[in-house]
PDB file of N, CA and C in Angstrom:
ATOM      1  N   UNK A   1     248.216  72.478   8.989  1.00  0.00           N
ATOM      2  CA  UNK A   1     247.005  73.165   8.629  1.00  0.00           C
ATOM      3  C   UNK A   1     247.025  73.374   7.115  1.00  0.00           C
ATOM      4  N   UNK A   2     245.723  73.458   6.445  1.00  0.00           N
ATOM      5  CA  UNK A   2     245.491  74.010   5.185  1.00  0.00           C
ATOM      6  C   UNK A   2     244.098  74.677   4.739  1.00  0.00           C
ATOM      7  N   UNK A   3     244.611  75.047   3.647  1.00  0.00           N
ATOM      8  CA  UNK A   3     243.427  76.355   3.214  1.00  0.00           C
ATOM      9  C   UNK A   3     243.675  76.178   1.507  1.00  0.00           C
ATOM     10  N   UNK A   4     242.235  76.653   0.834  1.00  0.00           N
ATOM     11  CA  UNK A   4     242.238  76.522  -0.559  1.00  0.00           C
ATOM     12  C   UNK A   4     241.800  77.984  -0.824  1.00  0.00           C
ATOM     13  N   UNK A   5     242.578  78.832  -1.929  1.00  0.00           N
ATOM     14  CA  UNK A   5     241.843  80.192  -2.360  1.00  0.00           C
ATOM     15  C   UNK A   5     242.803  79.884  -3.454  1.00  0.00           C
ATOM     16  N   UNK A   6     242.871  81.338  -3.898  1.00  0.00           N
ATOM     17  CA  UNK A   6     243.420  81.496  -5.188  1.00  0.00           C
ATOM     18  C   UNK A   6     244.725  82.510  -4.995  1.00  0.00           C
ATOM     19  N   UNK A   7     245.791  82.409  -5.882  1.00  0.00           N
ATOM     20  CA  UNK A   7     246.901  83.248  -5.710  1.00  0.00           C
ATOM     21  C   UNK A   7     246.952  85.191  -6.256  1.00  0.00           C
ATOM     22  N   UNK A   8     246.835  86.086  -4.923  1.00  0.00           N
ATOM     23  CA  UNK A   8     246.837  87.004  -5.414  1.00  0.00           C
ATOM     24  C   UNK A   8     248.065  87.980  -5.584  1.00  0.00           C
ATOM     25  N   UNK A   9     248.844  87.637  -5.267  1.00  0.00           N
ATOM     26  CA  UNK A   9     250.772  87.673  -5.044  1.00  0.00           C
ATOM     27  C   UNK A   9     251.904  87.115  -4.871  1.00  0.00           C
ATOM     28  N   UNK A  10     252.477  86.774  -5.497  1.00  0.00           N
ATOM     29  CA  UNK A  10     254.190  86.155  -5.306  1.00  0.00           C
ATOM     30  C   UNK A  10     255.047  86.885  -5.690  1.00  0.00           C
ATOM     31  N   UNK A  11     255.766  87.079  -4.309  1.00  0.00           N
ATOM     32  CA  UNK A  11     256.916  87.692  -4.472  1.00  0.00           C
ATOM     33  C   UNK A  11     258.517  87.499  -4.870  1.00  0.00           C
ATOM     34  N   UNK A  12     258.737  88.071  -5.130  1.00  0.00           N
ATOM     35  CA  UNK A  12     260.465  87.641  -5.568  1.00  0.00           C
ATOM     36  C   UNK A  12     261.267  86.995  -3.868  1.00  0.00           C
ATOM     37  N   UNK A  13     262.048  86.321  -4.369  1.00  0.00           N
ATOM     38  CA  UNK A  13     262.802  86.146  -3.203  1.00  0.00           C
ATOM     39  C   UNK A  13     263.713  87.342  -2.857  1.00  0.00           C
ATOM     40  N   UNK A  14     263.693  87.549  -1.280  1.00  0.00           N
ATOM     41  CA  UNK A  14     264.299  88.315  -0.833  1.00  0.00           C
ATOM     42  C   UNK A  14     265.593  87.936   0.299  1.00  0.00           C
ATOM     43  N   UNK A  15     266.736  87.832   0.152  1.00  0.00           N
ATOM     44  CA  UNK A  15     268.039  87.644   0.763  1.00  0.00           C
ATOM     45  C   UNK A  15     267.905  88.997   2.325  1.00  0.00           C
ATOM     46  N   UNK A  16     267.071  88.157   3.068  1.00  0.00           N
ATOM     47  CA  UNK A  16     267.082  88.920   3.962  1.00  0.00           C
ATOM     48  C   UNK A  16     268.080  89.374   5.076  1.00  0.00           C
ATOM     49  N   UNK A  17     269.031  88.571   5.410  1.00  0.00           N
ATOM     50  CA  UNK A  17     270.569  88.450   6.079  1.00  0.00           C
ATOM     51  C   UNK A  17     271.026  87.384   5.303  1.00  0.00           C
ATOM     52  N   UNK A  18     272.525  87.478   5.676  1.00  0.00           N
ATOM     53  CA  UNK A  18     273.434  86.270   4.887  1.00  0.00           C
ATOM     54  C   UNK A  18     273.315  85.321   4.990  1.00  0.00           C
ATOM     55  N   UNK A  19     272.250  84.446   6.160  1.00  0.00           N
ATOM     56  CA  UNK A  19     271.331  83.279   6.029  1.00  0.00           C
ATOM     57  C   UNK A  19     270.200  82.718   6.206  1.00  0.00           C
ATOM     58  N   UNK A  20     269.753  83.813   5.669  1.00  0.00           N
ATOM     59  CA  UNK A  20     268.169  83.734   5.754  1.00  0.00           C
ATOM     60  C   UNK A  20     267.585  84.743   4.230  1.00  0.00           C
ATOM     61  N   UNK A  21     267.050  83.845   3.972  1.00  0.00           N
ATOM     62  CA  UNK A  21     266.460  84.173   2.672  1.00  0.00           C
ATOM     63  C   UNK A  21     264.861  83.586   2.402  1.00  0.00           C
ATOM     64  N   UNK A  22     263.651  84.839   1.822  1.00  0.00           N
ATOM     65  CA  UNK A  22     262.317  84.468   2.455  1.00  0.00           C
ATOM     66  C   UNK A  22     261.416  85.125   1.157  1.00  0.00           C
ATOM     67  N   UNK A  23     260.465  84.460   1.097  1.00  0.00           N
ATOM     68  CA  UNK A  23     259.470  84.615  -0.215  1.00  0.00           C
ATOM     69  C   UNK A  23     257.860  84.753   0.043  1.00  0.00           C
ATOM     70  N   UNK A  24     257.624  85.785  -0.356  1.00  0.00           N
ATOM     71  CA  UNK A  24     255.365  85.583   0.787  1.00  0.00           C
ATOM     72  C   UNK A  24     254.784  85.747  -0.604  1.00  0.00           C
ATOM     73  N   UNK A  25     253.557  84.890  -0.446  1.00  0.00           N
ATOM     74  CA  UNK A  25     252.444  84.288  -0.898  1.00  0.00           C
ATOM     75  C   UNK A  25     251.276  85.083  -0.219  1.00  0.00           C
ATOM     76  N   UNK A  26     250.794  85.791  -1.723  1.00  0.00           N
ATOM     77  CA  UNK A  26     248.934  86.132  -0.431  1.00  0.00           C
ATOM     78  C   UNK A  26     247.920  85.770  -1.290  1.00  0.00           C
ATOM     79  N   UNK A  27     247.010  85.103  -0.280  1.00  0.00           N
ATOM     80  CA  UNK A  27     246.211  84.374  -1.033  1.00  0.00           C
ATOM     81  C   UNK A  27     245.009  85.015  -0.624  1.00  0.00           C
ATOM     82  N   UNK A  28     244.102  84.701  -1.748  1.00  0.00           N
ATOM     83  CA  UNK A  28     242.789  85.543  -1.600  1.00  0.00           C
ATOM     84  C   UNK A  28     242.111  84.219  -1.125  1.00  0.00           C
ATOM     85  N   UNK A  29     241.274  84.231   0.118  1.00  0.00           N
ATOM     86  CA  UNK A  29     241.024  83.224   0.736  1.00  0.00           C
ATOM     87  C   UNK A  29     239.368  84.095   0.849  1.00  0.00           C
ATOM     88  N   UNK A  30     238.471  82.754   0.353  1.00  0.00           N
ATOM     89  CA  UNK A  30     236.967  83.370   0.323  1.00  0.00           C
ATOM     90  C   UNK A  30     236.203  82.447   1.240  1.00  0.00           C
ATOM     91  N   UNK A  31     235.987  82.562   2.147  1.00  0.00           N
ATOM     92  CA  UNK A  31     235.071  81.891   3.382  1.00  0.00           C
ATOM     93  C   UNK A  31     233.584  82.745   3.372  1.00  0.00           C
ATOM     94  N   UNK A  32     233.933  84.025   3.203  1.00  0.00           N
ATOM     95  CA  UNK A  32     232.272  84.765   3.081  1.00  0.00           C
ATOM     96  C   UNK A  32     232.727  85.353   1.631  1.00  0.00           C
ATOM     97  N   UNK A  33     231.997  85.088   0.359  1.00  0.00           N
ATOM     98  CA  UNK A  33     232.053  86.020  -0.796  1.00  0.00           C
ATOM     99  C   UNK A  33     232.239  87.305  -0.884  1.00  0.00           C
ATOM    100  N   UNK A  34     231.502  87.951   0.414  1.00  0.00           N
ATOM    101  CA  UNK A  34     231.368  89.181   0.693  1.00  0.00           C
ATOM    102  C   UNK A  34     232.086  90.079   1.060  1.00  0.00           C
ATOM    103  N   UNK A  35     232.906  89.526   1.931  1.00  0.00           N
ATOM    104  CA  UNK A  35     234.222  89.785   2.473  1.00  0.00           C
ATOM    105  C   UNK A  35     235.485  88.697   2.355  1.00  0.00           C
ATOM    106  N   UNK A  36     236.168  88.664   1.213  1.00  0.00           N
ATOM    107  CA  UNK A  36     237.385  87.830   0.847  1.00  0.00           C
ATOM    108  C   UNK A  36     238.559  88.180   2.487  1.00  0.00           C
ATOM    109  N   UNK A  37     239.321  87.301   2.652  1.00  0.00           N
ATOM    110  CA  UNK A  37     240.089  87.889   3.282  1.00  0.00           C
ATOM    111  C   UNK A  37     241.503  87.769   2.380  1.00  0.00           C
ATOM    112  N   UNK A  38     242.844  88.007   2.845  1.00  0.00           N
ATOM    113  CA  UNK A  38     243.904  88.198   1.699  1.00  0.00           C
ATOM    114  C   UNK A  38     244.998  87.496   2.759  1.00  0.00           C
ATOM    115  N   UNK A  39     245.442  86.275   2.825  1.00  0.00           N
ATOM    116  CA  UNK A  39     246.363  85.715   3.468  1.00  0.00           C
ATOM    117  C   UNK A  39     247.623  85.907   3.414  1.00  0.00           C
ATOM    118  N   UNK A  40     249.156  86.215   4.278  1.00  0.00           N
ATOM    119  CA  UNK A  40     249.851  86.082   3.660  1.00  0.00           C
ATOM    120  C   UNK A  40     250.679  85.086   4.657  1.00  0.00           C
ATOM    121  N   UNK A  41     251.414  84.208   3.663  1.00  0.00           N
ATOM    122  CA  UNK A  41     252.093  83.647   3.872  1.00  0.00           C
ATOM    123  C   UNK A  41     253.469  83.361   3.593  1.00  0.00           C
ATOM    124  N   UNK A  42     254.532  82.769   4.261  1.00  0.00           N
ATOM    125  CA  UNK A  42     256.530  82.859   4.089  1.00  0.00           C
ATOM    126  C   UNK A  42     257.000  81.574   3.834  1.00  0.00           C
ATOM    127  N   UNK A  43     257.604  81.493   3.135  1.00  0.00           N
ATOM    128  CA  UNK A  43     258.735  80.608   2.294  1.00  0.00           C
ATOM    129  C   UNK A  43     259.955  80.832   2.928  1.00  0.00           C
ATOM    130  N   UNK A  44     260.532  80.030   3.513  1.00  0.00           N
ATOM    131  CA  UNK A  44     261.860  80.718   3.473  1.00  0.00           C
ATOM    132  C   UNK A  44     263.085  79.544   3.553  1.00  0.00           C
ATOM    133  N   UNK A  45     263.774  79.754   3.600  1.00  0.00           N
ATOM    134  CA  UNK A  45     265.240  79.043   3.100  1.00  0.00           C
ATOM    135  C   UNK A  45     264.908  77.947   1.643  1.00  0.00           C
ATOM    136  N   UNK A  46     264.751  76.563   1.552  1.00  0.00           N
ATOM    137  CA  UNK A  46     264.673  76.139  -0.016  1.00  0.00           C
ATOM    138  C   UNK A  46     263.471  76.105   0.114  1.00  0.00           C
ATOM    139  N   UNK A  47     262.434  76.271   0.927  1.00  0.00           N
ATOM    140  CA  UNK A  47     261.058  76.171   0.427  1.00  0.00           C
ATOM    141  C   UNK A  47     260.855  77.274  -0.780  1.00  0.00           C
ATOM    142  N   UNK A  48     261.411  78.115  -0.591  1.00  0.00           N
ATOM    143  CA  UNK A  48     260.821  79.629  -1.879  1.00  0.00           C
ATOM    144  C   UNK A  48     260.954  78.754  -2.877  1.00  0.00           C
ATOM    145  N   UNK A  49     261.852  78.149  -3.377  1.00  0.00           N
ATOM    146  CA  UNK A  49     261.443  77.571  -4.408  1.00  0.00           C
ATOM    147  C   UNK A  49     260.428  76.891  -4.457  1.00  0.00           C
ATOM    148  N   UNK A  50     259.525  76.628  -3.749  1.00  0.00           N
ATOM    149  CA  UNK A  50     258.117  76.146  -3.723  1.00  0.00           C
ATOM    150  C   UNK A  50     256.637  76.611  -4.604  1.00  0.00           C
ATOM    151  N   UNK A  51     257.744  78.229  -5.195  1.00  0.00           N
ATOM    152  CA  UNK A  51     256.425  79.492  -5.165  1.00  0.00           C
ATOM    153  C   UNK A  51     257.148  79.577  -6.764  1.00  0.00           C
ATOM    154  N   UNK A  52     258.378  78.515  -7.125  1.00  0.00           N
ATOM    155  CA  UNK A  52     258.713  79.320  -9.024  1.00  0.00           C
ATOM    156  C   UNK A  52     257.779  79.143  -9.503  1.00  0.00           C
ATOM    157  N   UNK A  53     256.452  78.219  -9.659  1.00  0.00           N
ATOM    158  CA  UNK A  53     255.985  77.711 -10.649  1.00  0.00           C
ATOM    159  C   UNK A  53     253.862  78.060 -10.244  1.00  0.00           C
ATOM    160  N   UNK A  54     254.286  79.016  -9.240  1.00  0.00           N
ATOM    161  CA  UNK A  54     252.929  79.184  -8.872  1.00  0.00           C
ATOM    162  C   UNK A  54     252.569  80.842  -9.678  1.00  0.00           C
ATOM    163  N   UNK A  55     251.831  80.856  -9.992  1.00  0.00           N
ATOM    164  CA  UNK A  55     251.002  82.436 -10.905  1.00  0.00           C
ATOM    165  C   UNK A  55     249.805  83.203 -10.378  1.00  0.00           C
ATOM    166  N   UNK A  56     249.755  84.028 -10.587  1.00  0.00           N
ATOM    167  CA  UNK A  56     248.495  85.435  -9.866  1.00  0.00           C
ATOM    168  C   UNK A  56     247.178  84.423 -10.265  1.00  0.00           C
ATOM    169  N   UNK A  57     246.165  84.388  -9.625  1.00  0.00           N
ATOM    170  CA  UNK A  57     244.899  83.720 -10.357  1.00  0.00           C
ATOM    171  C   UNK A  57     245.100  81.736 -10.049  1.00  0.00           C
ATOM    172  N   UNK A  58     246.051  81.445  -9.826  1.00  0.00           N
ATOM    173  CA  UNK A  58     246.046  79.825  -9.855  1.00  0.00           C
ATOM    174  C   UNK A  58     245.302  79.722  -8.219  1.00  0.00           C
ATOM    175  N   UNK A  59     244.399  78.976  -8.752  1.00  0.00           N
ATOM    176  CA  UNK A  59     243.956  77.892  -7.751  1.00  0.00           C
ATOM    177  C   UNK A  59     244.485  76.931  -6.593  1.00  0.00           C
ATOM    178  N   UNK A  60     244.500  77.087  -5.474  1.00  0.00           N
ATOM    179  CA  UNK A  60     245.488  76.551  -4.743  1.00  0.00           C
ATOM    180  C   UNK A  60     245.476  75.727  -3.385  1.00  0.00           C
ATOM    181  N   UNK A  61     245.975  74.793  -2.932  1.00  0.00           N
ATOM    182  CA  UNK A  61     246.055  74.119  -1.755  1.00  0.00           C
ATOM    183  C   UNK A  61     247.040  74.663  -1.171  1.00  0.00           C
ATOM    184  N   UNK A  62     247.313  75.466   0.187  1.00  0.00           N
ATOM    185  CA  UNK A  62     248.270  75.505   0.629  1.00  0.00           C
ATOM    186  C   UNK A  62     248.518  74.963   2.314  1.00  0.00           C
ATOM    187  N   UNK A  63     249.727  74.222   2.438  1.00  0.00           N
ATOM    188  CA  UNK A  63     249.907  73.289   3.457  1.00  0.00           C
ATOM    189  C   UNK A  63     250.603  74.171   4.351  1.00  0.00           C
ATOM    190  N   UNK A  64     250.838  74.780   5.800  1.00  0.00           N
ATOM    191  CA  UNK A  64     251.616  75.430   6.492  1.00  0.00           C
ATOM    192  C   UNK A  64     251.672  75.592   8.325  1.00  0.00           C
ATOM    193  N   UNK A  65     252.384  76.015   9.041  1.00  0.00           N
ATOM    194  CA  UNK A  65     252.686  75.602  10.193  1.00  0.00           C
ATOM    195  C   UNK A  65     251.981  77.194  10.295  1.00  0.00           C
ATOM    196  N   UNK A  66     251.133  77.179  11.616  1.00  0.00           N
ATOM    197  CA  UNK A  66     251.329  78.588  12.241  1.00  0.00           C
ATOM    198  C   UNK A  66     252.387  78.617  13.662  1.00  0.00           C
ATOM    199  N   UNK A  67     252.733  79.719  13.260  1.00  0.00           N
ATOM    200  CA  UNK A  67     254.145  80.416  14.189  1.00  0.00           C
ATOM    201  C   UNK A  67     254.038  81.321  14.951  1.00  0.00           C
ATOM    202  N   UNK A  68     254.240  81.827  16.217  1.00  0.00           N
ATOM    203  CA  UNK A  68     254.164  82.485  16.858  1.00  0.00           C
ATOM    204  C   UNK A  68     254.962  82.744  17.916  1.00  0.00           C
ATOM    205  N   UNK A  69     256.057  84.029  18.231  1.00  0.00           N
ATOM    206  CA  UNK A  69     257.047  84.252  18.844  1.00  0.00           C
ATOM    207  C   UNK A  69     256.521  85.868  19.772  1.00  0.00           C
ATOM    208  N   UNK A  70     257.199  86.250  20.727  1.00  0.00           N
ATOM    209  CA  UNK A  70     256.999  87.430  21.709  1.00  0.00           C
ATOM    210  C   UNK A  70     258.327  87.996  21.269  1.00  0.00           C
ATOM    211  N   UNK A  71     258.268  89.394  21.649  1.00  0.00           N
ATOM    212  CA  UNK A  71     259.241  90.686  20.957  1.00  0.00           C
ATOM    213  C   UNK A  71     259.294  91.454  22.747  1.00  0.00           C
ATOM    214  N   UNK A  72     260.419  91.939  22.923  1.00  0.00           N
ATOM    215  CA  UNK A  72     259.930  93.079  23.611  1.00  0.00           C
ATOM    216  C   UNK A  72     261.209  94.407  23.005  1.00  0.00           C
ATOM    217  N   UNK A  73     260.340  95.256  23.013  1.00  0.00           N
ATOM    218  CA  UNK A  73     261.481  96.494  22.439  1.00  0.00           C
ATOM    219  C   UNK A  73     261.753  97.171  23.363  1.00  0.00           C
ATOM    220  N   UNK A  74     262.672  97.924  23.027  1.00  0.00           N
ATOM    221  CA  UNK A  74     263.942  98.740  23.824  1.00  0.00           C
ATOM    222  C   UNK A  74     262.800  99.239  25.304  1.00  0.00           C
ATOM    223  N   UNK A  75     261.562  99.560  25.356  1.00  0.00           N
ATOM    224  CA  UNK A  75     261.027 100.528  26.260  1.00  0.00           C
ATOM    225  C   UNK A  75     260.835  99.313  27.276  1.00  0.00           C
ATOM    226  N   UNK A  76     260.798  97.800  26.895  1.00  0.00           N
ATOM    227  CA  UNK A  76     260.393  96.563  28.092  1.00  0.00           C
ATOM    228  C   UNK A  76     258.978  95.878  27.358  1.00  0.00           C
ATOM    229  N   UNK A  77     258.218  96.874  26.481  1.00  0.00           N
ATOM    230  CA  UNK A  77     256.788  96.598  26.084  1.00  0.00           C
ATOM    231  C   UNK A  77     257.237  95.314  25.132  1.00  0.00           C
ATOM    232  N   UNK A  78     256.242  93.883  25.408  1.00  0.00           N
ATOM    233  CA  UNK A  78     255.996  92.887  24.937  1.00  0.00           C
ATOM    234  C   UNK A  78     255.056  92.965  24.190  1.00  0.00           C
ATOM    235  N   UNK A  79     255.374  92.344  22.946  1.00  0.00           N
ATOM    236  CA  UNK A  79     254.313  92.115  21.937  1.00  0.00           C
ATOM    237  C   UNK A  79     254.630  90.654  21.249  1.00  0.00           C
ATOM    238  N   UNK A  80     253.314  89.912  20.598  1.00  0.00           N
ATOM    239  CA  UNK A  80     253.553  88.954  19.766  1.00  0.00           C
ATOM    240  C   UNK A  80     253.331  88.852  18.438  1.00  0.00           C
ATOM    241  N   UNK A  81     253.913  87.920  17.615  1.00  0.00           N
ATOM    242  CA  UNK A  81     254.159  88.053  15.850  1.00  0.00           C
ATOM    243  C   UNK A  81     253.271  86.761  15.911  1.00  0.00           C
ATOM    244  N   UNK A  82     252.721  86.488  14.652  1.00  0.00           N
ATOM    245  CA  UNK A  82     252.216  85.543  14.310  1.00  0.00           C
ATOM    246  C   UNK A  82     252.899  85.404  13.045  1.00  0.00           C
ATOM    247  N   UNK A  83     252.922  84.162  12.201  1.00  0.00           N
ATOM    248  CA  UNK A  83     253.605  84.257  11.046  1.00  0.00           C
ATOM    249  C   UNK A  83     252.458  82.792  10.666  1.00  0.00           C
ATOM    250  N   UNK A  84     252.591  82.408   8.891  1.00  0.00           N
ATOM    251  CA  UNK A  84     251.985  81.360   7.924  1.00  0.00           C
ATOM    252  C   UNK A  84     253.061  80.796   7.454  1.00  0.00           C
ATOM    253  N   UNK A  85     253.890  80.087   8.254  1.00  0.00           N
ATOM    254  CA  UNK A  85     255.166  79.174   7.362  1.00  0.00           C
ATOM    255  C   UNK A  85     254.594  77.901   6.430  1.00  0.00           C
ATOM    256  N   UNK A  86     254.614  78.398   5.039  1.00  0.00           N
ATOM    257  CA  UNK A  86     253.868  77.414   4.183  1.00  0.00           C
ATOM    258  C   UNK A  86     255.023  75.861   3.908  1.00  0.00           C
ATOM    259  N   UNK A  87     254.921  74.558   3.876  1.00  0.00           N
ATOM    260  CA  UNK A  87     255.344  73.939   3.357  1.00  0.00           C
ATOM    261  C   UNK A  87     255.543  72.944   2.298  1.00  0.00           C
ATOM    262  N   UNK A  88     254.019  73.244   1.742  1.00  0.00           N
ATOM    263  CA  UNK A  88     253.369  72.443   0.780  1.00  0.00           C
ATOM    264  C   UNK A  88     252.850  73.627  -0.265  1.00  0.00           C
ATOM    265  N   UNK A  89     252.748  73.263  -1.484  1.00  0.00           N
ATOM    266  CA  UNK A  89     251.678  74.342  -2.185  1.00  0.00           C
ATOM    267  C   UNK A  89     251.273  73.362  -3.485  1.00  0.00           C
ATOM    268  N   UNK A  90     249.758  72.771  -3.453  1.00  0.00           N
ATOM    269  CA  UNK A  90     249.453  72.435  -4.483  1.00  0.00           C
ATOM    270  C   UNK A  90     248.653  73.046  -5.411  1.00  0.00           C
ATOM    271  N   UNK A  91     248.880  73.305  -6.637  1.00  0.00           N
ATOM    272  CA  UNK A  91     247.905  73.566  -7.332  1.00  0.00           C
ATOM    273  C   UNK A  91     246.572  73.028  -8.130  1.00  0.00           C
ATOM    274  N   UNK A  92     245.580  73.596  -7.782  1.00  0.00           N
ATOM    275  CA  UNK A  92     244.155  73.070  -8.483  1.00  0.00           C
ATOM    276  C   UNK A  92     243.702  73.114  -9.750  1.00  0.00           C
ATOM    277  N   UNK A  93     244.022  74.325  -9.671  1.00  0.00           N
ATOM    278  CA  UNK A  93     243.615  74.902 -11.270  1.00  0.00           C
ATOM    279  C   UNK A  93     244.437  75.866 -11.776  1.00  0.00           C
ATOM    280  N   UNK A  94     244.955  76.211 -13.121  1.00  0.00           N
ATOM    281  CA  UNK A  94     245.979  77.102 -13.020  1.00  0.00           C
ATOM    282  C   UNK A  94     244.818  78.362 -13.451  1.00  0.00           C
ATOM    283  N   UNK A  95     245.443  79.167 -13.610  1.00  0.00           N
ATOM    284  CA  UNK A  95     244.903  80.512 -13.906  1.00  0.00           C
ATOM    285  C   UNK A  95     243.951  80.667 -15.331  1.00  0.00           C
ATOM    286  N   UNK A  96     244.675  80.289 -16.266  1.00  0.00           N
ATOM    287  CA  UNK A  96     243.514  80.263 -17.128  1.00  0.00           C
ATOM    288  C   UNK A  96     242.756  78.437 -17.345  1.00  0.00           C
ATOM    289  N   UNK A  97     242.656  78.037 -16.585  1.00  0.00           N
ATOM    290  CA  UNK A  97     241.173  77.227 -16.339  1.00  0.00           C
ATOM    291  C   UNK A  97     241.955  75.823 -16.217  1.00  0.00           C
ATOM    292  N   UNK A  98     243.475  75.367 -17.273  1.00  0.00           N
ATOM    293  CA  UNK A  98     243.711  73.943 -16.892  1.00  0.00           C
ATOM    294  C   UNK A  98     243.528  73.503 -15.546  1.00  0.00           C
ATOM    295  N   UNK A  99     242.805  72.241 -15.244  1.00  0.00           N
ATOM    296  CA  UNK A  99     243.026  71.755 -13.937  1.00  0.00           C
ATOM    297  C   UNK A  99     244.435  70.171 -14.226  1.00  0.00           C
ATOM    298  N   UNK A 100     245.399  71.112 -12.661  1.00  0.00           N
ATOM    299  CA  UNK A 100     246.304  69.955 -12.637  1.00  0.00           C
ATOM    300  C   UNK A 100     245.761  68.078 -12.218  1.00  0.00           C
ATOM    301  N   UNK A 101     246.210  66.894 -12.619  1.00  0.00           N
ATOM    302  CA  UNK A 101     245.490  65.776 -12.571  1.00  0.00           C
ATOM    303  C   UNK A 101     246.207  65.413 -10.839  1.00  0.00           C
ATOM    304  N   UNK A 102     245.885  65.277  -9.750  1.00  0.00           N
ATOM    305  CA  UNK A 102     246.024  64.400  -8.733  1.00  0.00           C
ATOM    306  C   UNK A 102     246.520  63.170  -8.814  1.00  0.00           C
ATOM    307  N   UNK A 103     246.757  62.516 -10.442  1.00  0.00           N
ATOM    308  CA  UNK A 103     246.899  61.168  -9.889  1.00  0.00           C
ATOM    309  C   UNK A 103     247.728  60.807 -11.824  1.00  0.00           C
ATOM    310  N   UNK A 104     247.814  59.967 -11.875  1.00  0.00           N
ATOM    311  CA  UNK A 104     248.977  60.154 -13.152  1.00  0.00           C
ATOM    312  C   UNK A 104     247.801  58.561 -14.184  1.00  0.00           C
ATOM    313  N   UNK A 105     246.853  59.428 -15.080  1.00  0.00           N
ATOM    314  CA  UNK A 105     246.704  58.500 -16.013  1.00  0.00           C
ATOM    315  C   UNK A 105     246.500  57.038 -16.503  1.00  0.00           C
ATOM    316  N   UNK A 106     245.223  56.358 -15.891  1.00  0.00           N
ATOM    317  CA  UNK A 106     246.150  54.508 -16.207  1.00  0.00           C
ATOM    318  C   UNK A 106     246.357  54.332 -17.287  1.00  0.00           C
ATOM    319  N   UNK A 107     247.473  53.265 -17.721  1.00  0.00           N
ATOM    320  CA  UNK A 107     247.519  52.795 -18.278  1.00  0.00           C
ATOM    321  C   UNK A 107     246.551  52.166 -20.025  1.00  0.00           C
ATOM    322  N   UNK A 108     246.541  52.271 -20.747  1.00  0.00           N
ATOM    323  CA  UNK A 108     246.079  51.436 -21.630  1.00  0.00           C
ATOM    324  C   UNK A 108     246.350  50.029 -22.276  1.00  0.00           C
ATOM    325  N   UNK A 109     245.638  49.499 -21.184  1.00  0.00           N
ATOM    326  CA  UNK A 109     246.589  48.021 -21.725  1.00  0.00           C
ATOM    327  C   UNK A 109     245.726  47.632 -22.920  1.00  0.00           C
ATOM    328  N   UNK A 110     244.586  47.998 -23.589  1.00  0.00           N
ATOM    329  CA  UNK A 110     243.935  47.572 -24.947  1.00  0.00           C
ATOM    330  C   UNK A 110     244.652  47.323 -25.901  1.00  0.00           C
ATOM    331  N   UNK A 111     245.498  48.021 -26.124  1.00  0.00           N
ATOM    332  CA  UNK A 111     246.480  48.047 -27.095  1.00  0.00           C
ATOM    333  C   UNK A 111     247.624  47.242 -27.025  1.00  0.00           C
ATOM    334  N   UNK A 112     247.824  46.273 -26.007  1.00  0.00           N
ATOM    335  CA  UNK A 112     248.375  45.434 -26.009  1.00  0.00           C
ATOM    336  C   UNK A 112     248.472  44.419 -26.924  1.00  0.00           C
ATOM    337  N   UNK A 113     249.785  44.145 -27.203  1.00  0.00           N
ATOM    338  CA  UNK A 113     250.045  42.295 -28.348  1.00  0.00           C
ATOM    339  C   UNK A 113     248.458  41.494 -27.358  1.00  0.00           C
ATOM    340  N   UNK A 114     248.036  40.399 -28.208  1.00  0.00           N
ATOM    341  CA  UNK A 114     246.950  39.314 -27.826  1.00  0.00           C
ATOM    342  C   UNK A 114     247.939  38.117 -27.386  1.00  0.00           C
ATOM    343  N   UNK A 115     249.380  38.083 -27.905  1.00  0.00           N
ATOM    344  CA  UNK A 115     250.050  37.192 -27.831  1.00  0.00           C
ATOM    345  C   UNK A 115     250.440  37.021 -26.243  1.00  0.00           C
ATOM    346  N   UNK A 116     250.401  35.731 -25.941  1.00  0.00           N
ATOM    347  CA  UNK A 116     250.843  35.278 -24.127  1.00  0.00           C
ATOM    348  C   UNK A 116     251.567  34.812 -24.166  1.00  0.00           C
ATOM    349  N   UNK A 117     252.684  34.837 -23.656  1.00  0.00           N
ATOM    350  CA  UNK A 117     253.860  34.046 -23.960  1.00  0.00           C
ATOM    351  C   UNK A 117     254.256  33.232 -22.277  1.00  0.00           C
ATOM    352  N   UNK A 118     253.614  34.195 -21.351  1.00  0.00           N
ATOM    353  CA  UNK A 118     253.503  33.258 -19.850  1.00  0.00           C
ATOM    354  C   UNK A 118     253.695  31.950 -20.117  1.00  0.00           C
ATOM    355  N   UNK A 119     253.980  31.096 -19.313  1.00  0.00           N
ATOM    356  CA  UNK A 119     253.744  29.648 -19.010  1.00  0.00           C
ATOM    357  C   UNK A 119     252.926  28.937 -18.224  1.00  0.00           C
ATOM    358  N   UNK A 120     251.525  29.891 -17.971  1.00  0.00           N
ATOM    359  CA  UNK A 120     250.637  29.462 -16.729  1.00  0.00           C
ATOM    360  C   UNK A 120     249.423  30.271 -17.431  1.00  0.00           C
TER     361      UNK A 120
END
């Protein structure tokens, strides 16, 4: 699944047990202007590094699995978690207005020698 808004939080990584370590993303996600909603989404083991290079305000593609597990606590009562495990995060636009390029520049071959040295 994916979704495009803009970045309204990144968090530090957090060493949550001795092997598990997890990072959330909330994104201001605008489907009605009127009512933004505020997404959040988890990074965790080397994906967090996914989120060094992302900033408050950047423009964003984000790629992620939805998750969903059942709990029951001490009394027997069942409940379920939903979670946004992101695995992708591209950026569109950064925060103050550069837009990143999708595709890398062609070439200028104008400036090429006139000279052919082929044999055909």
């Amino acid at each position: 699944m994916e979704i495009k808004g803009k970045v309204h939080e990144v968090s530090p990584t957090a060493q949550v047990t001795e092997s598990l370590k997890k990072r959330e993303l909330i994104v201001e996600y605008i489907e009605n202007p009127q009512y933004p909603e505020y997404l959040k989404f988890e990074a965790i083991q080397d994906r967090c590094s996914l989120l060094d290079n992302i900033r408050v305000g950047d423009d964003i593609e984000v790629f992620f699995n939805l998750k969903g597990r059942p709990w029951t606590d001490k009394a027997g009562k069942k409940s379920y978690f939903n979670s946004l495990q992101l695995w992708k995060v591209n950026v569109l636009s950064g925060a103050n207005g550069n837009t990143v390029p999708e595709y890398a520049p062609p070439a200028n071959i104008s400036s090429a020698p006139d000279e052919d040295d082929l044999p055909f």
